[in-house]
C-alpha atoms as a PDB file:
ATOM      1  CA  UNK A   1       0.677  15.925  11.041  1.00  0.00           C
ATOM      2  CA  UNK A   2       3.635  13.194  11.621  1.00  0.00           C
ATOM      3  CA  UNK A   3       3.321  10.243  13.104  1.00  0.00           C
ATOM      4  CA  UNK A   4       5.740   8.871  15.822  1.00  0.00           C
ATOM      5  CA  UNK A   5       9.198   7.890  14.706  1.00  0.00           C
ATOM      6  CA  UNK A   6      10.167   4.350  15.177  1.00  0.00           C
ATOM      7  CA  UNK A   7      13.508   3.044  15.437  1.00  0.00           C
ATOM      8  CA  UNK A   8      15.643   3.281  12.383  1.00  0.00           C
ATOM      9  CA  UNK A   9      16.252  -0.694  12.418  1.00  0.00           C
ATOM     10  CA  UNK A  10      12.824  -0.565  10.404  1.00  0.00           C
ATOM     11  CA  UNK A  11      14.089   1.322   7.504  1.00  0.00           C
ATOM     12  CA  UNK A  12      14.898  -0.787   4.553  1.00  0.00           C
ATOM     13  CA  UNK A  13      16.428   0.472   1.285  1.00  0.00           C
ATOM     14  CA  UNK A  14      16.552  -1.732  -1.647  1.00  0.00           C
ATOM     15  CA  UNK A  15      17.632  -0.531  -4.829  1.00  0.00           C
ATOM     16  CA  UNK A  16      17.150  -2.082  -8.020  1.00  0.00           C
ATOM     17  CA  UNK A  17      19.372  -0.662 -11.410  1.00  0.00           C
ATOM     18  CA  UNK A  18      18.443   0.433 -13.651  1.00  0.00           C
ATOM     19  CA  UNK A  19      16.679   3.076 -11.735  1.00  0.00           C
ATOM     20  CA  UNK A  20      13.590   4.730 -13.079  1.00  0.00           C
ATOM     21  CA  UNK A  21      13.056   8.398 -12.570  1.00  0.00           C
ATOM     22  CA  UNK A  22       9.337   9.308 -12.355  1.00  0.00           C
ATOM     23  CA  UNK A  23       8.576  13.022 -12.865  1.00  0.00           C
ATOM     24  CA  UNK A  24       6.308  14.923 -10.329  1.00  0.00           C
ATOM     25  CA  UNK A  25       3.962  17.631 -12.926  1.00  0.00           C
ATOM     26  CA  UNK A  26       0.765  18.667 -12.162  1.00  0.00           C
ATOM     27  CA  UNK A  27      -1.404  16.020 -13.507  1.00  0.00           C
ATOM     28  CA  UNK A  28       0.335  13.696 -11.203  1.00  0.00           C
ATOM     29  CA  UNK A  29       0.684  15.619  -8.390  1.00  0.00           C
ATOM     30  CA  UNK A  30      -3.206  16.208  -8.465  1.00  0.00           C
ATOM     31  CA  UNK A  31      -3.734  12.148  -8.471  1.00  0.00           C
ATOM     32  CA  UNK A  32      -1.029  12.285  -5.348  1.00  0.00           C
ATOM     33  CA  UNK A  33      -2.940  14.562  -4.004  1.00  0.00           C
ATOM     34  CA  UNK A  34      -6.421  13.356  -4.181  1.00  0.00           C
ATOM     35  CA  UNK A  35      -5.345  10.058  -2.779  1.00  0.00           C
ATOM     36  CA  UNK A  36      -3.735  11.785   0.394  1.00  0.00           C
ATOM     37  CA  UNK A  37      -7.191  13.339   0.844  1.00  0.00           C
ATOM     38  CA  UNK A  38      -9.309  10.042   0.597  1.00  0.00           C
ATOM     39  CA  UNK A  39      -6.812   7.866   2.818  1.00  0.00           C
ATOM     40  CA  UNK A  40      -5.676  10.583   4.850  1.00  0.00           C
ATOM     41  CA  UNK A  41      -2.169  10.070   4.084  1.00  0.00           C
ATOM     42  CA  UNK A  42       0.808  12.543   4.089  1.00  0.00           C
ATOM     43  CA  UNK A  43       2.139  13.581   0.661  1.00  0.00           C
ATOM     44  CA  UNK A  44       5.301  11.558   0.385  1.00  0.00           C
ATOM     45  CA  UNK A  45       3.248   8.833   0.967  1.00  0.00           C
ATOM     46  CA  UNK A  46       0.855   9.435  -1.078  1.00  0.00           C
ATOM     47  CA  UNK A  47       2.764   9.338  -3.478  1.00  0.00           C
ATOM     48  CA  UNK A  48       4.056   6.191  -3.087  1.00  0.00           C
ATOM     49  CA  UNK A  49       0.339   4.844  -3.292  1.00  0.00           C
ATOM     50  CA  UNK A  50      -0.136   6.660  -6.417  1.00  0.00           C
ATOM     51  CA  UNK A  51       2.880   5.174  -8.018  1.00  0.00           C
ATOM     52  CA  UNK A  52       2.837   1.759  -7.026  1.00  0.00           C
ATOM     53  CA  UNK A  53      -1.300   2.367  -8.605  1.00  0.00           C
ATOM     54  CA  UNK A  54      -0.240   3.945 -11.754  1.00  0.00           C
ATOM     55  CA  UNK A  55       1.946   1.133 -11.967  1.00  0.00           C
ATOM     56  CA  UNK A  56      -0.029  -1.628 -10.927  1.00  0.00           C
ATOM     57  CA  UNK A  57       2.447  -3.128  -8.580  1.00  0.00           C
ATOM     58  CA  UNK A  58       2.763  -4.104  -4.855  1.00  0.00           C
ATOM     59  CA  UNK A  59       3.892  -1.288  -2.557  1.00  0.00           C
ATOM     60  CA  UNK A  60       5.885  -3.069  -0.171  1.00  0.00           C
ATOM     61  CA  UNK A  61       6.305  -1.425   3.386  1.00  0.00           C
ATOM     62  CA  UNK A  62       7.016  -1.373   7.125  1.00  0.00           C
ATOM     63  CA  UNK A  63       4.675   1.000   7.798  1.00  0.00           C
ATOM     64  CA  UNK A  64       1.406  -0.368   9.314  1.00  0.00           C
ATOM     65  CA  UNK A  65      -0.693   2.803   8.962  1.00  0.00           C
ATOM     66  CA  UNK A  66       0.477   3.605   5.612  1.00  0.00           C
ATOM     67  CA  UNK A  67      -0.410   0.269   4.595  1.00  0.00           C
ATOM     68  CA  UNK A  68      -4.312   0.276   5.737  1.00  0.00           C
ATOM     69  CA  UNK A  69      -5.068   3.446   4.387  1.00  0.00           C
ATOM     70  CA  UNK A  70      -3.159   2.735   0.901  1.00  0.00           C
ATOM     71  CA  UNK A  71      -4.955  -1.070   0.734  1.00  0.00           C
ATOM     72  CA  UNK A  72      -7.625   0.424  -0.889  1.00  0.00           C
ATOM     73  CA  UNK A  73      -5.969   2.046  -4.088  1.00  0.00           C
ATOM     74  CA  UNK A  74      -2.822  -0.754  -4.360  1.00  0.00           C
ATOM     75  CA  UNK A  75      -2.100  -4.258  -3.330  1.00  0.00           C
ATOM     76  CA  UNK A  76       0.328  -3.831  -0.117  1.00  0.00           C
ATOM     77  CA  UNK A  77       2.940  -6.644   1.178  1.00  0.00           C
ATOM     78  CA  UNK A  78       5.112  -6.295   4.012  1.00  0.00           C
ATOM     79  CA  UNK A  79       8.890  -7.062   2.781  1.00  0.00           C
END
């Protein structure tokens, strides 16, 4: 299920080089996966969470509901 779209004026994209390109197999997928489950997230997102917990670094967002459910497997920060 998708939530409502908000204006694109909340979209920010930074970029930092060099970029790193993280690899989606099945171990990690399943980690993705189980997270979306517990904090009822959708699987982009979930993602994200797992990432940002794999890595042990804030997951900065915009996105109010995203950060609630995620506070609970990653520190969260607004930008």
């Amino acid at each position: 299920m998708s939530r409502k779209r908000r204006s694109a004026d909340l979209s920010i994209s930074l970029v930092r080089r060099p970029h790193d390109l993280v690899t989606l197999g099945a171990k990690r997928a399943a980690a993705a996966q189980a997270i979306a489950l517990k904090a009822r997230l959708r699987g982009a997102d979930a993602f994200y969470v797992w990432l940002a917990s794999a890595r042990d670094v804030t997951l900065c967002t915009l996105d109010r509901e995203m950060a609630a459910r995620a506070s609970s497997f990653c520190n969260v920060a607004a930008p």
